[in-house]
Protein backbone atom coordinates (compact mmCIF):
# COMPACT_ATOMS: atom_id res chain seq x y z
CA UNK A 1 -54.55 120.04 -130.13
CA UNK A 2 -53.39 118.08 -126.98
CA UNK A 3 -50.36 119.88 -124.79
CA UNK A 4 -47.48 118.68 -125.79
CA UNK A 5 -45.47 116.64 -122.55
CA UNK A 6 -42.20 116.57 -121.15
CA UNK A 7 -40.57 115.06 -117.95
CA UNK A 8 -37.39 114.86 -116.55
CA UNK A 9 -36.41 111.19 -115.58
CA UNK A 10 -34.47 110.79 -112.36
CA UNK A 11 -36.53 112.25 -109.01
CA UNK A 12 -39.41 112.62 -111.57
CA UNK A 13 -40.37 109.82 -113.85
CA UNK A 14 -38.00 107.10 -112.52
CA UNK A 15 -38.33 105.61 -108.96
CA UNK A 16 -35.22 106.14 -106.39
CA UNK A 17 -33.98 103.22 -107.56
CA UNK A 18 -33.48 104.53 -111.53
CA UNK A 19 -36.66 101.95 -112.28
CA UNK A 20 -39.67 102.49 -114.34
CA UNK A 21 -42.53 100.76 -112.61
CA UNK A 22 -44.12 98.27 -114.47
CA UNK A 23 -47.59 100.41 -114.50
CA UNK A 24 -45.72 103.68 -115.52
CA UNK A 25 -43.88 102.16 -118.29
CA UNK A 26 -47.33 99.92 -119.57
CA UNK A 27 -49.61 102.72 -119.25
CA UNK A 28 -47.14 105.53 -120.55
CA UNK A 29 -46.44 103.36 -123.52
CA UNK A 30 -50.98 103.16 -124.14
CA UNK A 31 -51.23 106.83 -123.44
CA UNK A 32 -48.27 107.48 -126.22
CA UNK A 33 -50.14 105.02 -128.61
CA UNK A 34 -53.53 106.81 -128.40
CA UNK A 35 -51.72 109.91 -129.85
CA UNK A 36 -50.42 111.86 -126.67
CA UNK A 37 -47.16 113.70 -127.36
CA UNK A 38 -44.82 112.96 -124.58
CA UNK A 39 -40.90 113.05 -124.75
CA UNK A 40 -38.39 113.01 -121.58
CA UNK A 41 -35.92 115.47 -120.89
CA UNK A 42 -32.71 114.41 -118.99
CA UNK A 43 -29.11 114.72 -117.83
CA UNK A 44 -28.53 111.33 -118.55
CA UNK A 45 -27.45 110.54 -122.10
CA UNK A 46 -29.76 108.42 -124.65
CA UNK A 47 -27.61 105.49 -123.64
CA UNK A 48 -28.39 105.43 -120.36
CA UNK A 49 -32.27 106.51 -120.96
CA UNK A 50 -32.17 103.36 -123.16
CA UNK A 51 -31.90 100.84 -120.02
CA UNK A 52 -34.42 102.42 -118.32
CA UNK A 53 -36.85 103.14 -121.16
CA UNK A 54 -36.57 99.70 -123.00
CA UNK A 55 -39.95 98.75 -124.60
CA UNK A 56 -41.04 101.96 -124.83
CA UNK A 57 -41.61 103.32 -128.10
CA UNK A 58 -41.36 107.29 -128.57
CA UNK A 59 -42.35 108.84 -131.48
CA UNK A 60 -40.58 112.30 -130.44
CA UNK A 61 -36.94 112.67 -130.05
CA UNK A 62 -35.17 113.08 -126.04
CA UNK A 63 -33.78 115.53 -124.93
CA UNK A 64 -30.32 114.34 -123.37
CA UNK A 65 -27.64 115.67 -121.52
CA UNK A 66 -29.80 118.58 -120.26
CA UNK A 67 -30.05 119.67 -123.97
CA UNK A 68 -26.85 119.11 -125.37
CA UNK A 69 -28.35 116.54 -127.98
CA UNK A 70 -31.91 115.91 -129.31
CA UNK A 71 -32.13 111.91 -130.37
CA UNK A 72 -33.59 109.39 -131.33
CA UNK A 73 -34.13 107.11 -128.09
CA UNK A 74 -34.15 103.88 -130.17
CA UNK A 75 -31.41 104.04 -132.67
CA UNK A 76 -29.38 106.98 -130.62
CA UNK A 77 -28.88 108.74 -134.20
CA UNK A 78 -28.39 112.85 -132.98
CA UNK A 79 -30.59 115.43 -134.91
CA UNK A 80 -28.77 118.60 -132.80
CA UNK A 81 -25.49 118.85 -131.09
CA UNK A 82 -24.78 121.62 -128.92
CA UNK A 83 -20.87 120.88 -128.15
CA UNK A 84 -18.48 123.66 -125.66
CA UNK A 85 -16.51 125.69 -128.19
CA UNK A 86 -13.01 124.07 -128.07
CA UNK A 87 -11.37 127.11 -126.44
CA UNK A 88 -13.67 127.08 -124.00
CA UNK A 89 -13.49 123.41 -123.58
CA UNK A 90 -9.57 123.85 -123.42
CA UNK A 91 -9.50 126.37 -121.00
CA UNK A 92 -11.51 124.89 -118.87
CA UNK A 93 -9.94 121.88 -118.82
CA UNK A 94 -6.52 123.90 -118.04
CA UNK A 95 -7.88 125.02 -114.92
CA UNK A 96 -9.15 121.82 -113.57
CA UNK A 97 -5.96 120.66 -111.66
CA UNK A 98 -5.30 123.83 -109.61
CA UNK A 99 -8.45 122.10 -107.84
CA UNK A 100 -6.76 118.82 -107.83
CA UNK A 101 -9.90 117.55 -110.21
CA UNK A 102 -9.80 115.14 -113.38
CA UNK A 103 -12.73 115.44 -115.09
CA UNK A 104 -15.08 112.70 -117.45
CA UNK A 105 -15.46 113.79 -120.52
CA UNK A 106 -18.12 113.02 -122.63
CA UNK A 107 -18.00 113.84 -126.51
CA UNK A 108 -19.39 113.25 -130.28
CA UNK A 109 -16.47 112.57 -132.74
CA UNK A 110 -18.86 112.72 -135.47
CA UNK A 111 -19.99 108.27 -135.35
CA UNK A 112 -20.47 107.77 -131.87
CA UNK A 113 -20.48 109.11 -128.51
CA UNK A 114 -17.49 108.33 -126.04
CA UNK A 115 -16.90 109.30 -122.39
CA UNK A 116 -12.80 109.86 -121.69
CA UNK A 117 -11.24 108.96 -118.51
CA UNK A 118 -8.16 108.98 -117.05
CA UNK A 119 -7.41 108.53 -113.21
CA UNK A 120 -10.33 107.67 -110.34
CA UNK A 121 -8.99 110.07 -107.46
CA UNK A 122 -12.08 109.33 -105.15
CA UNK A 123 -15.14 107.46 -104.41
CA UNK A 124 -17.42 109.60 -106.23
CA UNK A 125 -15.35 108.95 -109.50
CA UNK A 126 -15.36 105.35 -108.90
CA UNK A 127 -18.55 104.99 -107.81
CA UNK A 128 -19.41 106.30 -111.39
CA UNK A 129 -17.19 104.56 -113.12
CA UNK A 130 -17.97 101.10 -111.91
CA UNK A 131 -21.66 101.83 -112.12
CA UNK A 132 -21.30 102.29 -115.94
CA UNK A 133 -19.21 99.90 -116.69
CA UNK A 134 -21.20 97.14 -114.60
CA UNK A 135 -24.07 98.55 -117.19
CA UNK A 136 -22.13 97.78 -120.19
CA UNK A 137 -22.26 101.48 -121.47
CA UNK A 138 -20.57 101.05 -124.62
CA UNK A 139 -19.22 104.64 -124.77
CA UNK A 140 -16.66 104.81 -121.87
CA UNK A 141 -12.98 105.16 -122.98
CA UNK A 142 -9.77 104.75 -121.09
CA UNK A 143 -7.59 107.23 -122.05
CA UNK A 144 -3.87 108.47 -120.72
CA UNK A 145 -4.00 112.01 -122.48
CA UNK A 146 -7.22 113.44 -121.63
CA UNK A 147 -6.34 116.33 -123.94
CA UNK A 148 -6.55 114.20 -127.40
CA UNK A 149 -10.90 113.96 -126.38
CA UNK A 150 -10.61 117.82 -126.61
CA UNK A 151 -10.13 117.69 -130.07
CA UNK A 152 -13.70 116.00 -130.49
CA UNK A 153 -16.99 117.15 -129.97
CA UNK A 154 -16.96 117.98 -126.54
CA UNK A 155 -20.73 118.00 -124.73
CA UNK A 156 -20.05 117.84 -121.01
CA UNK A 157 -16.70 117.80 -118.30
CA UNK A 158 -18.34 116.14 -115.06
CA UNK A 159 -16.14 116.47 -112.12
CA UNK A 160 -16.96 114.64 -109.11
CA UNK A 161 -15.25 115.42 -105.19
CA UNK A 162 -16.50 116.92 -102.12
CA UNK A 163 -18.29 119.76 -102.09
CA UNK A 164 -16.40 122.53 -101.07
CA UNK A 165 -14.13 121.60 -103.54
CA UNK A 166 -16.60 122.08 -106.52
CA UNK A 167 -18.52 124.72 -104.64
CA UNK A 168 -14.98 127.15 -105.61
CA UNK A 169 -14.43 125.62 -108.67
CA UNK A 170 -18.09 126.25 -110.07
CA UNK A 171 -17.46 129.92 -108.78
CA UNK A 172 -14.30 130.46 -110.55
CA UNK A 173 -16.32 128.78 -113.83
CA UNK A 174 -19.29 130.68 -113.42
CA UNK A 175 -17.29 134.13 -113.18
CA UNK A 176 -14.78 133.38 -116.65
CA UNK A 177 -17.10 131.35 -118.89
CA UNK A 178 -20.46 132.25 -117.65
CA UNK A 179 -21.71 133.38 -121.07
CA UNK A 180 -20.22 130.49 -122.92
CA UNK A 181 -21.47 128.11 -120.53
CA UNK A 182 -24.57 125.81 -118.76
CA UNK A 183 -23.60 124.45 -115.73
CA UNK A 184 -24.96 122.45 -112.96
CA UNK A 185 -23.78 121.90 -109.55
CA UNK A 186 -25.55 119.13 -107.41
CA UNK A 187 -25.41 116.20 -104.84
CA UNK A 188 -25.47 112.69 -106.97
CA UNK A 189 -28.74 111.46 -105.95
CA UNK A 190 -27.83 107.77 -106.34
CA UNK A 191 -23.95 108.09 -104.56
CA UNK A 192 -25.14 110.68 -101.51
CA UNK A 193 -22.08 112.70 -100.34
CA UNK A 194 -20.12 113.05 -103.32
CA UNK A 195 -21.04 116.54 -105.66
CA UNK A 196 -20.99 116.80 -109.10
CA UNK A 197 -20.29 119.68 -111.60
CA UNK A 198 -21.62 119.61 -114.92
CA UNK A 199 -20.20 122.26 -117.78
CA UNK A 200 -21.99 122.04 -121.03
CA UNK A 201 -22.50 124.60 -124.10
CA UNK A 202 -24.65 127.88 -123.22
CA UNK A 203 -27.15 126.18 -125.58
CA UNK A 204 -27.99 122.69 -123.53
CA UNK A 205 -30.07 123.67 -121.60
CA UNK A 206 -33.63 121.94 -121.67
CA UNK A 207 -35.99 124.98 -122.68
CA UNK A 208 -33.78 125.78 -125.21
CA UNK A 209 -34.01 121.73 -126.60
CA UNK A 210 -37.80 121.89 -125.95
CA UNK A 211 -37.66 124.92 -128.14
CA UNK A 212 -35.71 123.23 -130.97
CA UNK A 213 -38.30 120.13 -130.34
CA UNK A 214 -41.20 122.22 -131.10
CA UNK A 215 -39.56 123.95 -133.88
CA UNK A 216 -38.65 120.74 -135.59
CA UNK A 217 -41.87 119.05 -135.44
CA UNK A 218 -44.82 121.37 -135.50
CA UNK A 219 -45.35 121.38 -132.15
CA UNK A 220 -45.79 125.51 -131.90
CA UNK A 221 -48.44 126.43 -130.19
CA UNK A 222 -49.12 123.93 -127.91
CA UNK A 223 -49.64 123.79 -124.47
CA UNK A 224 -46.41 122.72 -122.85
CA UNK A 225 -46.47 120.87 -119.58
CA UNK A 226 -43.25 119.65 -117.83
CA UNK A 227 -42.45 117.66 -114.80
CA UNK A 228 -39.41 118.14 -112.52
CA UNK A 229 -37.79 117.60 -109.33
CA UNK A 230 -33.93 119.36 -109.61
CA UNK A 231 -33.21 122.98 -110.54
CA UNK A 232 -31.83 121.69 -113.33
CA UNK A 233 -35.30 121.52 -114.31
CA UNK A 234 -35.77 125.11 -113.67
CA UNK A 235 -35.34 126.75 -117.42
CA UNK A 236 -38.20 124.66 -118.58
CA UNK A 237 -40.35 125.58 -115.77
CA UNK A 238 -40.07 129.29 -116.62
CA UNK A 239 -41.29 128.47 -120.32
CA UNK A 240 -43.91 125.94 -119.80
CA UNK A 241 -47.61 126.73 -119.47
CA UNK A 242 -48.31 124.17 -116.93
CA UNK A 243 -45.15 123.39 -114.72
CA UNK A 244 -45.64 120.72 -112.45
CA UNK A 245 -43.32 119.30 -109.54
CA UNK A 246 -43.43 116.43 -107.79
CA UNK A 247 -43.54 116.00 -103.67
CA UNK A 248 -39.58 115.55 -103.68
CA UNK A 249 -38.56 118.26 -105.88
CA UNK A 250 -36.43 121.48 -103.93
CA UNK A 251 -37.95 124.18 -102.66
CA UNK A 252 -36.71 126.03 -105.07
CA UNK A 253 -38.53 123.90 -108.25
CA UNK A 254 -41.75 124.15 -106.28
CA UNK A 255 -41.63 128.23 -105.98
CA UNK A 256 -42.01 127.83 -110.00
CA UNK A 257 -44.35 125.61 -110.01
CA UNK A 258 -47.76 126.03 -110.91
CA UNK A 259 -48.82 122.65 -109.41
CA UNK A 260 -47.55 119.83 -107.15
CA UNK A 261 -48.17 116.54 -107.00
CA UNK A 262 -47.37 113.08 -105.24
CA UNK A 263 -43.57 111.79 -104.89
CA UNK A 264 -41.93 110.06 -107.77
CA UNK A 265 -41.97 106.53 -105.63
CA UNK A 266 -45.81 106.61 -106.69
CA UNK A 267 -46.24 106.72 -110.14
CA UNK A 268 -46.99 110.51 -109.70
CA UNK A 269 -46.65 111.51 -113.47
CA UNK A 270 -48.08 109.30 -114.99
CA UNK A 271 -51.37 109.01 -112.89
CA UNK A 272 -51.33 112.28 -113.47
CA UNK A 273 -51.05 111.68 -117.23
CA UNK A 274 -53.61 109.35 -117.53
CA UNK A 275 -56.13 111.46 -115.55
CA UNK A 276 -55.42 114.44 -117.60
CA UNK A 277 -55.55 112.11 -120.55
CA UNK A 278 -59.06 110.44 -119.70
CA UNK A 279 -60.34 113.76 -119.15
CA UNK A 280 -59.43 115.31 -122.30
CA UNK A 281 -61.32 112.22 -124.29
CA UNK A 282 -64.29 112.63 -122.40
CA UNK A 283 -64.32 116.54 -123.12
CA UNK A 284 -63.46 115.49 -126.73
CA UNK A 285 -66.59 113.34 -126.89
């Protein structure tokens, strides 16, 4: 049985400019057909993967929002939805002024997915903001009572500010919720300067997805090779047979690594693919 293969989009898969190179997306798209197993695993949500993965057909679900839903890339339908318990989603949200934050928040009403927002207090919110809308992301909602989105579905609260800022508030998260909680705290690769804070459910993370993935589809006992850059990236490492990083990923990625390869500015995953591919079909012969 081939390995079964997963990589992470932005930093990894996806150029610095959120683009899929013509010769990644062509080639990735003739490995898939020829029977490789290959899914992505991401923070973004399967709307956003679906502007940068357009064309490309994928047999196997994604794994969005760092594991908070496993869907269908084409249609978007959901096949596992790991939302915040409310309380915890309340609470949270409760504690979000005393650091002068408003927060985005993304949920699943049980039709479609919607992100909430009320006011843009900086540039990192804005920047955000008008980069979605300027997208046409059909999920973002204006709302003047952020607390009416808490009685959906909720998936992720992304606050954006300085750093310092979200360095305390991810401390005072970490220490009240930790067990109810996945959170990521991290410089916005494509808005440098402004730090973001991610809360999700305990359960999206992306080894537990790639888990679910495997369990779903008869893809147990497999080898499982990944591809990262962010320590986002990191749970998935620590379960994957093969765990490979690319050039840019941090220091702390490549200490779990079990291989590293070129930047993702040259096509570093999928030549990697391909060779890996080409040599399995010769073996095979």
């Amino acid at each position: 049985m081939p390995p079964l293969y997963v990589s992470d989009l932005d930093g990894t898969l996806l150029s610095n400019d959120a683009t899929l190179s013509e010769f990644s997306r062509t080639t990735l798209q003739s490995l898939i057909d020829d029977g490789m197993p290959f899914t992505v695993a991401s923070a973004r949500s399967v709307v956003s993967m679906g502007m940068f993965l357009a064309g490309l057909r994928l047999p196997l679900p994604v794994i969005e929002m760092n594991g908070a839903f496993l869907s269908d890339l084409k249609t978007g339908r959901h096949e596992i939805v790991h939302s915040l318990d409310s309380s915890v989603a309340s609470e949270i949200y409760h504690l979000l002024p005393q650091f002068g934050c408003v927060p985005f928040v993304s949920t699943f009403n049980g039709m479609e997915d919607c992100v909430h927002y009320g006011d843009v207090t900086n540039g990192g919110m804005d920047w955000y903001l008008t980069d979605r809308l300027t997208k046409r992301d059909r999920r973002w909602r204006k709302s003047y009572d952020l607390r009416a989105a808490l009685r959906e579905q909720v998936v992720c609260l992304t606050i954006i500010g300085d750093s310092h800022v979200l360095a305390d508030l991810h401390a005072v998260v970490k220490e009240r919720w930790d067990t109810h909680i996945s959170s990521h705290y991290f410089e916005n690769l494509y808005s440098p300067g402004w730090y973001w804070l991610t809360i999700h459910d305990r359960r999206a993370t992306k080894d537990q997805a790639i888990q679910a993935l495997m369990d779903a589809y008869g893809l147990q006992g497999r080898e499982l090779v990944v591809f990262g850059d962010e320590n986002n990236d990191l749970s998935m490492f620590r379960m994957a047979d093969r765990a490979v990083a690319v050039a840019n990923a941090t220091g702390q990625l490549k200490e779990h690594a079990t291989q590293v390869i070129g930047a993702n500015q040259e096509d570093s995953v999928v030549k990697y693919l391909l060779t890996e591919w080409e040599g399995q079909r010769t073996q095979s012969r």
